[in-house]
Protein backbone atom coordinates (compact mmCIF):
# COMPACT_ATOMS: atom_id res chain seq x y z
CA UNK A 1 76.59 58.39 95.74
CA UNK A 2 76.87 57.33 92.00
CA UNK A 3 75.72 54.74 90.33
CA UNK A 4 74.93 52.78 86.82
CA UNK A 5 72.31 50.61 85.69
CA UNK A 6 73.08 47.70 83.51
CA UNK A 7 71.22 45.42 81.39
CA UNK A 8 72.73 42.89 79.15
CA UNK A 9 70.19 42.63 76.62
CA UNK A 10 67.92 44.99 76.88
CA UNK A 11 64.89 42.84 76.42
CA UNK A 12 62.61 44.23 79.95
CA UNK A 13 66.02 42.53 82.58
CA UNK A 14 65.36 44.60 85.49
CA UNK A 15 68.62 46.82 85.30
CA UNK A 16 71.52 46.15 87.70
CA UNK A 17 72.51 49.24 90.11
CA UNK A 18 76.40 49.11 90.76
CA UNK A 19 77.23 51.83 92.96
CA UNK A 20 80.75 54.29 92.94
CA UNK A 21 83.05 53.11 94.20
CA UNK A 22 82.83 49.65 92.11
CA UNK A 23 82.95 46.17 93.58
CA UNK A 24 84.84 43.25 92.70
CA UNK A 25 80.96 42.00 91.45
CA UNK A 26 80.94 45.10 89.50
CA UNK A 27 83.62 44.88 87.61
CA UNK A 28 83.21 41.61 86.85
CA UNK A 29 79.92 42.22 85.45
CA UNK A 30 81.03 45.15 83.63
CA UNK A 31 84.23 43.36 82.35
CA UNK A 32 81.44 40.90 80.93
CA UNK A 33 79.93 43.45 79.13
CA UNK A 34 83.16 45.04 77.55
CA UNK A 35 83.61 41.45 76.65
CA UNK A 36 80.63 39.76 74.96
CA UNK A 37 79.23 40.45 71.63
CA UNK A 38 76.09 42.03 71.58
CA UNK A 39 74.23 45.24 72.58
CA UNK A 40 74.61 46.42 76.50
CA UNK A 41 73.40 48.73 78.23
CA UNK A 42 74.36 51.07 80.89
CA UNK A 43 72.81 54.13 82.85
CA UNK A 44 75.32 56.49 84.19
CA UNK A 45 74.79 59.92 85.60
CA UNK A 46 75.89 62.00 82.12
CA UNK A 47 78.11 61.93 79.28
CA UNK A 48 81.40 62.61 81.13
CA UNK A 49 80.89 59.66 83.97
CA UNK A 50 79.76 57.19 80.92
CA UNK A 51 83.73 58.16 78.89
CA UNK A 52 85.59 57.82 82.22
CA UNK A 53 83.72 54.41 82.75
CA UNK A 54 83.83 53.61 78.79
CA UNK A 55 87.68 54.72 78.39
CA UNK A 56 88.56 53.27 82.01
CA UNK A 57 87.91 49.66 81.08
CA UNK A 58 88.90 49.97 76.93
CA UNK A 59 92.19 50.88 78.42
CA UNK A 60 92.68 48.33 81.09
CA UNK A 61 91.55 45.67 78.92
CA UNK A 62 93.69 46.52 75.98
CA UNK A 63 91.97 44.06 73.73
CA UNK A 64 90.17 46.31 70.81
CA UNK A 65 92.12 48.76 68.49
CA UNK A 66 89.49 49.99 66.45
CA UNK A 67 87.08 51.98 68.75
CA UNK A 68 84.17 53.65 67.35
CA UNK A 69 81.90 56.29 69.23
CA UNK A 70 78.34 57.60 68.07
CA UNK A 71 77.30 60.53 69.77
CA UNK A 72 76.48 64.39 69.20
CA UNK A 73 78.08 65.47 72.23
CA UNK A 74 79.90 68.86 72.27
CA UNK A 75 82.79 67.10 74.34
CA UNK A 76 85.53 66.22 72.10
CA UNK A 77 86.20 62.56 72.34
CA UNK A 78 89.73 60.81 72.78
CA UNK A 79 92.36 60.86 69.54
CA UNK A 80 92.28 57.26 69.77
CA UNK A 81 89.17 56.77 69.52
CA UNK A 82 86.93 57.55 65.85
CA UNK A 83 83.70 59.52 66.09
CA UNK A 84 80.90 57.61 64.06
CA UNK A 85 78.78 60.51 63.25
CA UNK A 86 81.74 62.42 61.96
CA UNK A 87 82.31 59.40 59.69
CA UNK A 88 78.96 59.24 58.82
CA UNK A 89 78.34 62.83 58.01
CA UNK A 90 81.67 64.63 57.81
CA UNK A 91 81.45 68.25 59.26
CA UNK A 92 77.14 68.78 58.58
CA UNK A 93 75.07 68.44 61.42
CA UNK A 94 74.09 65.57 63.23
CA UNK A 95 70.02 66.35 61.80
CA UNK A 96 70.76 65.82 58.61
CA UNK A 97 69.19 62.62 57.11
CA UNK A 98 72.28 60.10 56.43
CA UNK A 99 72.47 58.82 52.31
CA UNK A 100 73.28 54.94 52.64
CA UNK A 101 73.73 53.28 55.93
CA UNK A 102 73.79 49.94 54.56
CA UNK A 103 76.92 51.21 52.07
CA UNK A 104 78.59 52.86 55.33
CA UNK A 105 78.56 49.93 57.08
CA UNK A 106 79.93 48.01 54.66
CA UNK A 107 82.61 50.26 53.37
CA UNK A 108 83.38 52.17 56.37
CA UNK A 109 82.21 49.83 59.65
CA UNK A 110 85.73 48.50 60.36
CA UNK A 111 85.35 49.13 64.23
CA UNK A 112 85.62 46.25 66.86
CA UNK A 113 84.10 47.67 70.14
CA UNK A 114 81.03 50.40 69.57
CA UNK A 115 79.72 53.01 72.60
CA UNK A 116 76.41 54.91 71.67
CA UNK A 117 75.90 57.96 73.46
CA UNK A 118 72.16 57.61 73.58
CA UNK A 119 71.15 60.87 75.21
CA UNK A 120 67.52 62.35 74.32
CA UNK A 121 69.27 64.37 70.98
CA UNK A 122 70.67 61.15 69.35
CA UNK A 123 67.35 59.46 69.87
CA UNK A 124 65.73 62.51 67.99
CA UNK A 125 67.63 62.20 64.73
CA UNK A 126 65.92 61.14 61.71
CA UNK A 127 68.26 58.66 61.24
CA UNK A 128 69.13 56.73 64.85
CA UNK A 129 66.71 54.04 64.77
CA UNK A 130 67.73 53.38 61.02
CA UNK A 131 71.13 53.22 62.39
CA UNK A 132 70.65 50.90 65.01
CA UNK A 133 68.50 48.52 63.10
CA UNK A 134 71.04 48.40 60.32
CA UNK A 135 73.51 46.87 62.96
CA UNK A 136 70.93 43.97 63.55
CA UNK A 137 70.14 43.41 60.19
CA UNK A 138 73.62 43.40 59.29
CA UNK A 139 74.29 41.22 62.35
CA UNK A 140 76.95 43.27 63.59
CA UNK A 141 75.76 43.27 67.32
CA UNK A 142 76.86 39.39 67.13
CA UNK A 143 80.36 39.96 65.96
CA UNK A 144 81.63 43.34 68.27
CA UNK A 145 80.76 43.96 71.47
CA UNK A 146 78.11 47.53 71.47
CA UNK A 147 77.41 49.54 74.83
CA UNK A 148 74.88 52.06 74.54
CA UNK A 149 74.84 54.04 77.48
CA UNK A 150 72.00 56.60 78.86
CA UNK A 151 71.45 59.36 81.33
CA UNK A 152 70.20 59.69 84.64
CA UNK A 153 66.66 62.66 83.89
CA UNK A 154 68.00 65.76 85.05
């Protein structure tokens, strides 16, 4: 059986287990999720089952156009959709210390729906929890809707 855990906030909410196959309650709640400004987040068993979920609902929806994805994955991620640590480093590895966050979100943050791969090598990086507190001090998080999903401990 597989299953996600979901918190809205992030902020200690007991996470929500929605088991596969998904409910009509499930989808609503996720729908909510995909919809609302602000950081979500969402356990799913690895990277591939958190894109199928991720790419399942951007593409039902249709409502965003500019879809960014941070992650260090080795899977390559849909044409459609731009990878944020590409953009933020170009072709040098995801370790490297990034120069000016605040000047790439300004210049180069044009996205309007976010997924964060947060798996344990992302978290690692010098530079992640730069990254993500850039979005709140920027106040991004209130103007885009920004999943961030994590894995199930192998």
């Amino acid at each position: 059986m597989k299953h996600m855990h979901m918190s809205h906030n992030g902020q200690g909410v007991a996470p929500l287990l929605i088991n596969q196959p998904l409910t009509d309650t499930d989808i609503f709640t996720l729908q909510d999720a995909f919809l609302d400004n602000g950081f979500h987040y969402i356990q799913v068993k690895d990277v591939d089952a958190g894109r199928a979920l991720i790419e399942t609902f951007l593409y039902s929806l249709g409502t965003y156009h500019f879809i960014g994805c941070l992650t260090v994955a080795q899977q390559a991620l849909n044409s459609t959709i731009t990878d944020v640590q590409l953009e933020l480093f170009g072709a040098h590895t995801y370790g490297k210390r990034c120069g000016d966050l605040e000047e790439f979100f300004i210049e180069q943050f044009y996205y309007d729906f976010l997924w964060i791969e947060a798996c344990h090598e992302l978290q690692a990086t010098a530079w992640y929890d730069a990254f993500k507190q850039k979005i709140v001090e920027l106040n991004l998080n209130q103007h885009i809707p920004i999943i961030i999903l994590s894995y199930e401990e192998k």
